[in-house]
PDB file of N, CA and C in Angstrom:
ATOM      1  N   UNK A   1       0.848  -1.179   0.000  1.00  0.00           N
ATOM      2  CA  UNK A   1       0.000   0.000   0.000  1.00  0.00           C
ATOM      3  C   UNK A   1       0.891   1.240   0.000  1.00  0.00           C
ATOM      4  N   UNK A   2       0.626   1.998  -0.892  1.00  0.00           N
ATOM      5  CA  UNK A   2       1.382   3.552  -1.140  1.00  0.00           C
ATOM      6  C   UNK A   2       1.336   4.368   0.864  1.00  0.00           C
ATOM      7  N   UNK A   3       2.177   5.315   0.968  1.00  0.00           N
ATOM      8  CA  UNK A   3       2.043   6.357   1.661  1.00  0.00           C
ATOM      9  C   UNK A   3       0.963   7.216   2.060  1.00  0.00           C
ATOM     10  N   UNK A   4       0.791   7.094   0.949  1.00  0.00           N
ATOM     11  CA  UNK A   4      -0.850   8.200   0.972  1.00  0.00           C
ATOM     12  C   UNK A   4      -1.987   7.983   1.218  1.00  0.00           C
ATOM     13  N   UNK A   5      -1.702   6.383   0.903  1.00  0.00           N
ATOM     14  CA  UNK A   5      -3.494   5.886   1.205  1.00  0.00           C
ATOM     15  C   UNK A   5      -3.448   5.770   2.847  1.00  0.00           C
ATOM     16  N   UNK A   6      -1.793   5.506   3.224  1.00  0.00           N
ATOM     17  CA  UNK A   6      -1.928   4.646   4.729  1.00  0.00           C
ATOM     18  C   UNK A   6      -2.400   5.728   5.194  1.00  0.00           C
ATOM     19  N   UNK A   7      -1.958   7.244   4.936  1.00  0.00           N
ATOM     20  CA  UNK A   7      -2.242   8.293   5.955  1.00  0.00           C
ATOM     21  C   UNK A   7      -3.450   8.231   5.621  1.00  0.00           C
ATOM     22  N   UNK A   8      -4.023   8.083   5.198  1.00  0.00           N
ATOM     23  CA  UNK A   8      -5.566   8.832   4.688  1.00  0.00           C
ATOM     24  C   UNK A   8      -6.431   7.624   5.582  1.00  0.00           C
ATOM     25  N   UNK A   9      -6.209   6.531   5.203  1.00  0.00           N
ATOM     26  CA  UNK A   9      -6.953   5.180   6.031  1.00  0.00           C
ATOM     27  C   UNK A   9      -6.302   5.419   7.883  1.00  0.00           C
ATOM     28  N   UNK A  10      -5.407   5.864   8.545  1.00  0.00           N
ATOM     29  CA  UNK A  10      -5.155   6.767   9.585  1.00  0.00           C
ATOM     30  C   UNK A  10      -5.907   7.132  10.132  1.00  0.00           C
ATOM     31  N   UNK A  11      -6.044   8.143   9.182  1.00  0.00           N
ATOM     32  CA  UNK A  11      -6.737   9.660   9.713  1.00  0.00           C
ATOM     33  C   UNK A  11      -8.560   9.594   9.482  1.00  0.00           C
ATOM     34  N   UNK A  12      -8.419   9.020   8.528  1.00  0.00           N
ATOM     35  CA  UNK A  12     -10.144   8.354   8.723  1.00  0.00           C
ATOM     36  C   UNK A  12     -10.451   7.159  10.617  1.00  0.00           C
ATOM     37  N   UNK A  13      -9.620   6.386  10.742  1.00  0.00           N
ATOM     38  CA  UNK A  13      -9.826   5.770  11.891  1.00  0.00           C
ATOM     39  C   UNK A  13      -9.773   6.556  13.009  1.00  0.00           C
ATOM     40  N   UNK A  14      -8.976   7.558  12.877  1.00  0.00           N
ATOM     41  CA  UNK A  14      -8.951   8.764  14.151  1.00  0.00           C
ATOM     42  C   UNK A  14     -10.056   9.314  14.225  1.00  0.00           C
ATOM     43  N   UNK A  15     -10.508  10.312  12.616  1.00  0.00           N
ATOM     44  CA  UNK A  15     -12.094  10.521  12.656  1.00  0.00           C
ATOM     45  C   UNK A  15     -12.966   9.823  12.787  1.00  0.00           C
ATOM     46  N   UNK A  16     -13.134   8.308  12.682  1.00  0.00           N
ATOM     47  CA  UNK A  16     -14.238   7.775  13.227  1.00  0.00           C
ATOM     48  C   UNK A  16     -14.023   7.544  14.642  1.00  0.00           C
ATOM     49  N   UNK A  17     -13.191   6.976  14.851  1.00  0.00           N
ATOM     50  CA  UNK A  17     -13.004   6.924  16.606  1.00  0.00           C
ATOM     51  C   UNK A  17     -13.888   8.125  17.407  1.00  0.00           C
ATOM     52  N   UNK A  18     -12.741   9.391  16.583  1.00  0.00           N
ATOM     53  CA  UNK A  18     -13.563  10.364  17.419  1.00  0.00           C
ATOM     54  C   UNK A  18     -15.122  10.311  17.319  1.00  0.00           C
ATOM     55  N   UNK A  19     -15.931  10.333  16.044  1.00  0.00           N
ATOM     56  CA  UNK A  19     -16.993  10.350  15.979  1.00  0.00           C
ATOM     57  C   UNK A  19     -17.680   9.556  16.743  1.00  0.00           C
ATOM     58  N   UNK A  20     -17.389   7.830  16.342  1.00  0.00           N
ATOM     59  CA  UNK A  20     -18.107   6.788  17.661  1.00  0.00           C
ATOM     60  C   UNK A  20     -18.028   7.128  18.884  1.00  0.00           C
ATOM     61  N   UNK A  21     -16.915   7.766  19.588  1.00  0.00           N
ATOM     62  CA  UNK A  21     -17.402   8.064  21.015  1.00  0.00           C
ATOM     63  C   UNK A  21     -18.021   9.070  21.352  1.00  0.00           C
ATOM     64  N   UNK A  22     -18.090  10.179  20.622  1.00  0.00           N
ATOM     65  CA  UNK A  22     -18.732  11.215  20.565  1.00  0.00           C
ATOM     66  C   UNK A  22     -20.074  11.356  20.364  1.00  0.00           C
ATOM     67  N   UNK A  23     -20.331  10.184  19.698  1.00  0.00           N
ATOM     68  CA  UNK A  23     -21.993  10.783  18.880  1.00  0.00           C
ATOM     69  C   UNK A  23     -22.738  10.698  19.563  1.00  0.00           C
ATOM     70  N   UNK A  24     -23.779  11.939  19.269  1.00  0.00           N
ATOM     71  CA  UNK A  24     -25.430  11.843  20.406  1.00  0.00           C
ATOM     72  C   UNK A  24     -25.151  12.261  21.600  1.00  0.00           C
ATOM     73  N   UNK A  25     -23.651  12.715  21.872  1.00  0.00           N
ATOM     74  CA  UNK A  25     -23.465  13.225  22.830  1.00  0.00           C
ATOM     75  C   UNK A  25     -22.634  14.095  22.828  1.00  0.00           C
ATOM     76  N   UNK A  26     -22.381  15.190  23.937  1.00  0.00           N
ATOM     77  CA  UNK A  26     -22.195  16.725  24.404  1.00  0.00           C
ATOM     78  C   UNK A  26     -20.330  16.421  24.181  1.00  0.00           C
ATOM     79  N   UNK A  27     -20.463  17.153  23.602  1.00  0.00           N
ATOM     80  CA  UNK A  27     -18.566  16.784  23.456  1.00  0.00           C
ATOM     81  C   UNK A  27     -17.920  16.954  24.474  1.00  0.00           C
ATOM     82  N   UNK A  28     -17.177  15.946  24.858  1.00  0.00           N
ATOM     83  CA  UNK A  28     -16.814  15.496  25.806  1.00  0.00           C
ATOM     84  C   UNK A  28     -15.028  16.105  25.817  1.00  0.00           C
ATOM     85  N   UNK A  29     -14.759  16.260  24.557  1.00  0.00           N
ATOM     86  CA  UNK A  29     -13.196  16.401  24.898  1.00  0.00           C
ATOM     87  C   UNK A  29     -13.133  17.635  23.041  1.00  0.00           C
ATOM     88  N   UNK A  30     -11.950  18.560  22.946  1.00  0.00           N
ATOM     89  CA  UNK A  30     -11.901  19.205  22.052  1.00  0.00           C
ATOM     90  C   UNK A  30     -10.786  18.399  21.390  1.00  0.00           C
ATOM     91  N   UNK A  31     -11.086  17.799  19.905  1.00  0.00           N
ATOM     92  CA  UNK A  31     -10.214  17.185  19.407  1.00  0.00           C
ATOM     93  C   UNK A  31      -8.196  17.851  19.677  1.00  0.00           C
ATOM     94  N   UNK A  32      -8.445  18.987  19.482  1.00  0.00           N
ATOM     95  CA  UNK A  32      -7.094  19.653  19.153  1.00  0.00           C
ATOM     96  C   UNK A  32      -6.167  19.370  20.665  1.00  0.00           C
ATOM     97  N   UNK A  33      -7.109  19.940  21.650  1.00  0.00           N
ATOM     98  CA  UNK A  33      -6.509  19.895  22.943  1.00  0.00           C
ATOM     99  C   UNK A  33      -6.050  18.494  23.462  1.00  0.00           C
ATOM    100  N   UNK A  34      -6.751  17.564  22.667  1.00  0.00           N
ATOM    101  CA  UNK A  34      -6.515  15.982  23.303  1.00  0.00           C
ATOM    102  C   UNK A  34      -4.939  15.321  22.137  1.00  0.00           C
ATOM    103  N   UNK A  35      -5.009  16.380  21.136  1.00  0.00           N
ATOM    104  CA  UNK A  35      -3.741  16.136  20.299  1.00  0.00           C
ATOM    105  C   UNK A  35      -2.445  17.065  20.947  1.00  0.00           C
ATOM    106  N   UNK A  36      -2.741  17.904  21.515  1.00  0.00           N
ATOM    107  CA  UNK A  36      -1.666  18.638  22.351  1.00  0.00           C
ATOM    108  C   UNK A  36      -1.102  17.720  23.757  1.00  0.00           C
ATOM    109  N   UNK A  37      -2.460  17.063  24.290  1.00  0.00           N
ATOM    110  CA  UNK A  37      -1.947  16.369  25.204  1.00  0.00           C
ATOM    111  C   UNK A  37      -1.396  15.169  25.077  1.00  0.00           C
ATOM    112  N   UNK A  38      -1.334  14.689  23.959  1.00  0.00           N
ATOM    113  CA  UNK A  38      -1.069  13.610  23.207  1.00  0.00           C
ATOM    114  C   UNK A  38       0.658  14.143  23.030  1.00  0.00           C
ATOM    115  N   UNK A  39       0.641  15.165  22.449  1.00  0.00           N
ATOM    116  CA  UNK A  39       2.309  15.551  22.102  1.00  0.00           C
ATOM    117  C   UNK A  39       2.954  15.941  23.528  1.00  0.00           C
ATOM    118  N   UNK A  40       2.256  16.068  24.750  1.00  0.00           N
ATOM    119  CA  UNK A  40       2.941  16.009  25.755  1.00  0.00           C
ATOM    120  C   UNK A  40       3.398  15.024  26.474  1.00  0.00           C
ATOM    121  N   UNK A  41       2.588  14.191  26.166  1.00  0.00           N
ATOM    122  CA  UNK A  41       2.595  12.471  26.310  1.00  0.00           C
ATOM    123  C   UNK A  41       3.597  11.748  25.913  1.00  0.00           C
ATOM    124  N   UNK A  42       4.057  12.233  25.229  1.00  0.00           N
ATOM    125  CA  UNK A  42       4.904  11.114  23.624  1.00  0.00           C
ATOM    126  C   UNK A  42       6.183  12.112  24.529  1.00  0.00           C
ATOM    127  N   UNK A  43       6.365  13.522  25.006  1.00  0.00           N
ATOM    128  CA  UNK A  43       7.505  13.750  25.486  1.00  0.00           C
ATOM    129  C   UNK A  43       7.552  13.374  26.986  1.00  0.00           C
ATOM    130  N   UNK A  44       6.723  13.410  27.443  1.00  0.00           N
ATOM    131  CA  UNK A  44       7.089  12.701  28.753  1.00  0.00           C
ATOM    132  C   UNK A  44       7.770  11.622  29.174  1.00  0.00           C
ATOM    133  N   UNK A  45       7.449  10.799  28.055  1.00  0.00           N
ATOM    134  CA  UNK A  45       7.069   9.416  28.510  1.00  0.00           C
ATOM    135  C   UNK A  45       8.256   8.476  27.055  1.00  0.00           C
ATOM    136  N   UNK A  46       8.794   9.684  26.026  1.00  0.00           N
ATOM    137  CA  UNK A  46       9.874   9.659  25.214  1.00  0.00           C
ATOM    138  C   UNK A  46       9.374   8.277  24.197  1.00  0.00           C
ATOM    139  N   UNK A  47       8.478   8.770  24.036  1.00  0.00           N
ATOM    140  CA  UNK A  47       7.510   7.579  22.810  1.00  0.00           C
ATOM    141  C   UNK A  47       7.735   8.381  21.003  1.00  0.00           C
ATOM    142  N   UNK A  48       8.272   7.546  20.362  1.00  0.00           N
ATOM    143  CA  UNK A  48       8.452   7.924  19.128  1.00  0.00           C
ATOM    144  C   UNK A  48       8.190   6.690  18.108  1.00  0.00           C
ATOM    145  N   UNK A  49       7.170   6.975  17.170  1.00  0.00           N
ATOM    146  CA  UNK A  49       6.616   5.859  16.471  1.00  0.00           C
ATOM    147  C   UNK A  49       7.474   5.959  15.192  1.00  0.00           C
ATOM    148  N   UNK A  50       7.664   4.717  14.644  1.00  0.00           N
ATOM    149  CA  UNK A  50       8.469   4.230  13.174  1.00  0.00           C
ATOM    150  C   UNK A  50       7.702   5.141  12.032  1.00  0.00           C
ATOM    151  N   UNK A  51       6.605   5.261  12.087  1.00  0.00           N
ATOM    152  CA  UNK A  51       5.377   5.327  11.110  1.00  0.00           C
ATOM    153  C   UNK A  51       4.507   6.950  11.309  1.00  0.00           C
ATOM    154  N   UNK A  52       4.698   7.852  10.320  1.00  0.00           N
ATOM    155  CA  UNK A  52       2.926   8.723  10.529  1.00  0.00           C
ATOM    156  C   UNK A  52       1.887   8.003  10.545  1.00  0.00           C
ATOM    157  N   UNK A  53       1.975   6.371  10.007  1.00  0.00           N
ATOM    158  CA  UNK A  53       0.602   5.881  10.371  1.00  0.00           C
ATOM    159  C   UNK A  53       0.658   5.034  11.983  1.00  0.00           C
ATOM    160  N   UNK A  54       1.810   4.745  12.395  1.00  0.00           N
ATOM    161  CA  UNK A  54       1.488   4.855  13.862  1.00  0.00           C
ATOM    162  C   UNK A  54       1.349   5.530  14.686  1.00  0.00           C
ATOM    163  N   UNK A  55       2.171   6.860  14.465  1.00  0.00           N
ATOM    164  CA  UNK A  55       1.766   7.962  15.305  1.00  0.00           C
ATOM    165  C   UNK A  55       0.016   7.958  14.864  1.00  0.00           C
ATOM    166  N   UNK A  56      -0.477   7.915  14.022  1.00  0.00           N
ATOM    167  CA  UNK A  56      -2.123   8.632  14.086  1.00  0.00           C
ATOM    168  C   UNK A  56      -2.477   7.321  14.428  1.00  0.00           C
ATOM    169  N   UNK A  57      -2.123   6.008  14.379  1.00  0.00           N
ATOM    170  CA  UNK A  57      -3.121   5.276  15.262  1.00  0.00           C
ATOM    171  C   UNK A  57      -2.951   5.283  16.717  1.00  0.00           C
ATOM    172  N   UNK A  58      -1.513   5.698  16.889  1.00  0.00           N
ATOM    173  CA  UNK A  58      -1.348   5.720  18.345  1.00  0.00           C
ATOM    174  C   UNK A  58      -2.227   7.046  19.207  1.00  0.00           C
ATOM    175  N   UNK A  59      -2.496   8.002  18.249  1.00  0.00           N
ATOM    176  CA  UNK A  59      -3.396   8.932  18.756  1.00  0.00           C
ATOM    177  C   UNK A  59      -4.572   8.384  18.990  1.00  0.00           C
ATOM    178  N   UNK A  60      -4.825   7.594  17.967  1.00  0.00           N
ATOM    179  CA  UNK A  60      -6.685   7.178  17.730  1.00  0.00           C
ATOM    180  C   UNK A  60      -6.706   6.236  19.406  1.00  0.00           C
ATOM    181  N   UNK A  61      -5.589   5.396  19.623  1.00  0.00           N
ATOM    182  CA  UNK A  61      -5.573   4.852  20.607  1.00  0.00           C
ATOM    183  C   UNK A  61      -6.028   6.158  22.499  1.00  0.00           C
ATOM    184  N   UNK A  62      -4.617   6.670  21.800  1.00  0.00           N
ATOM    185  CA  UNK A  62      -4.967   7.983  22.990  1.00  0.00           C
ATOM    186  C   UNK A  62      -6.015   8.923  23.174  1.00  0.00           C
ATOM    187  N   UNK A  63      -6.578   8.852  22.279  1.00  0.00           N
ATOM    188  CA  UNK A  63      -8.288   9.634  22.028  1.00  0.00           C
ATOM    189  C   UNK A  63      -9.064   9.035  22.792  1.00  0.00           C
ATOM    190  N   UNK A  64      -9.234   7.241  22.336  1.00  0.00           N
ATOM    191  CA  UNK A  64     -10.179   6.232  23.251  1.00  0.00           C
ATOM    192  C   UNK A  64      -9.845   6.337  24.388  1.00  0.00           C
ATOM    193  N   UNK A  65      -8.942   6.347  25.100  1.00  0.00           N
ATOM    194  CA  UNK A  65      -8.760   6.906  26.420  1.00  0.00           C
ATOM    195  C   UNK A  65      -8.909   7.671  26.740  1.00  0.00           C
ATOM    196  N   UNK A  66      -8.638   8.741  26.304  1.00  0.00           N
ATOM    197  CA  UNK A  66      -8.540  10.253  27.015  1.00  0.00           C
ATOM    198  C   UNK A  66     -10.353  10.444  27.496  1.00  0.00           C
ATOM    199  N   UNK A  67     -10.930  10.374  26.057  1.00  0.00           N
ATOM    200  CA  UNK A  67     -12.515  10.357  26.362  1.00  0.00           C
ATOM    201  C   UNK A  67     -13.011   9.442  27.169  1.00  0.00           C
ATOM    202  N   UNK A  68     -12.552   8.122  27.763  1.00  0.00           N
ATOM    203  CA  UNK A  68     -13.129   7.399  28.514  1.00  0.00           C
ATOM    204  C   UNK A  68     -12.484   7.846  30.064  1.00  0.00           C
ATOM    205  N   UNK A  69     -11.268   8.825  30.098  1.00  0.00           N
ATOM    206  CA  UNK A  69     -10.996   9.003  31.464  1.00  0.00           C
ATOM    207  C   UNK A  69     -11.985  10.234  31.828  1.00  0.00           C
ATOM    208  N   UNK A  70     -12.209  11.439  30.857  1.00  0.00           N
ATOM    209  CA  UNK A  70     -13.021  12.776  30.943  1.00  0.00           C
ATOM    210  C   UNK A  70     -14.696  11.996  31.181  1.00  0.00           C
ATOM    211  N   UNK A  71     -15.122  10.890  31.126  1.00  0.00           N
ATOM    212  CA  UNK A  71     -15.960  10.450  31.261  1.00  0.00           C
ATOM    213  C   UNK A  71     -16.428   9.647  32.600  1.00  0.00           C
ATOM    214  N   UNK A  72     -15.407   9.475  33.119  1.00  0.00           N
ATOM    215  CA  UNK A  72     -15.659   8.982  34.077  1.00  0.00           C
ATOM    216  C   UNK A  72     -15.604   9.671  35.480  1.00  0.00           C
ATOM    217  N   UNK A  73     -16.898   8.927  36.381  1.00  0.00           N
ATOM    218  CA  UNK A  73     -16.815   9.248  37.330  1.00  0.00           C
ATOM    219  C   UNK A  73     -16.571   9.261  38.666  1.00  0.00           C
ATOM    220  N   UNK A  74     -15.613  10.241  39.002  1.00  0.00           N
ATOM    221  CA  UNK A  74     -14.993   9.865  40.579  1.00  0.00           C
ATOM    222  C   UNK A  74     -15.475   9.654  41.646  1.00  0.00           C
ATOM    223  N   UNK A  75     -16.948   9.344  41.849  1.00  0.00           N
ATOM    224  CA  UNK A  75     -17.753   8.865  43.070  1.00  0.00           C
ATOM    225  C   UNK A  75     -17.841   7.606  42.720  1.00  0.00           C
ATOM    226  N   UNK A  76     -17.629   6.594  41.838  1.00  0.00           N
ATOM    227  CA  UNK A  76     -17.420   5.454  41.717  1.00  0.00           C
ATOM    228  C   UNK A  76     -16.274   4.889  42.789  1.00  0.00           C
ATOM    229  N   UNK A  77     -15.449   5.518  43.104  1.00  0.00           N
ATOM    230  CA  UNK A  77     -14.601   4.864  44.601  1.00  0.00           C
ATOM    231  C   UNK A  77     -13.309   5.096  43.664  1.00  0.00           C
ATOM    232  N   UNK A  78     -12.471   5.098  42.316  1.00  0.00           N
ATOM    233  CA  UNK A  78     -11.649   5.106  41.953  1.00  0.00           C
ATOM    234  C   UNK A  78     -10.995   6.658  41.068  1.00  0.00           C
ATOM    235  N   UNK A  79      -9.892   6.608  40.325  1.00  0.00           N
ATOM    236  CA  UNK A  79      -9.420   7.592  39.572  1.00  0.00           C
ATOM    237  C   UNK A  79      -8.916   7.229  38.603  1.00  0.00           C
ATOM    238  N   UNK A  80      -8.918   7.922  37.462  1.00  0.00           N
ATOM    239  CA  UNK A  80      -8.297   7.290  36.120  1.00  0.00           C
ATOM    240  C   UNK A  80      -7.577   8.597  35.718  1.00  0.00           C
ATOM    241  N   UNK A  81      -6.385   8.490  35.299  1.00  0.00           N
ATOM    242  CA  UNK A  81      -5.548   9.502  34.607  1.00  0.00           C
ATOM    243  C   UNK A  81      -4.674   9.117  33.646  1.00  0.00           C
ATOM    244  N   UNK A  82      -3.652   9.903  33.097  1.00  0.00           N
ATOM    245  CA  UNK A  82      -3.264   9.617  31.775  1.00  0.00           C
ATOM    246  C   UNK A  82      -1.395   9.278  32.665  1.00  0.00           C
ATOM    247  N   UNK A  83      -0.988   8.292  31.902  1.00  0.00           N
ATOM    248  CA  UNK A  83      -0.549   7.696  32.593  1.00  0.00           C
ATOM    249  C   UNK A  83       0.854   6.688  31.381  1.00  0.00           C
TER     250      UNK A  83
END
């Protein structure tokens, strides 16, 4: 598979990700800000992917989280953070 398609098949899985957790509901997280925290992430923590198509799946990965930690709630007895 060419370069171009991988990014494009990527960046479509990031946009649907985002969309499936999002839909029908109050946006939960601002795409851009969860990609900033994403690039703070990758320096913290000194993560560097082989691939632009792993970096954007590794986002799509960090998206599904991020929205499932902003979602959750802390009277349940526990805490979830980025990690």
């Amino acid at each position: 598979m060419n370069k171009a398609l991988m990014i494009l098949l990527a960046t479509a899985l990031v946009a649907s990700t985002f969309f499936l957790l999002t839909k029908g509901k109050k946006e939960v997280v601002n795409k851009d800000e969860v990609f900033e925290e994403f690039k703070i992430w990758k320096l913290k923590f000194n993560k560097e992917y082989a691939s632009p198509q792993e970096d954007t799946y590794r986002f799509s990965v960090f998206l599904e989280n991020y929205i499932m930690i902003k979602k959750h709630d802390p009277k349940v007895g526990y805490t979830l953070a980025i990690n």
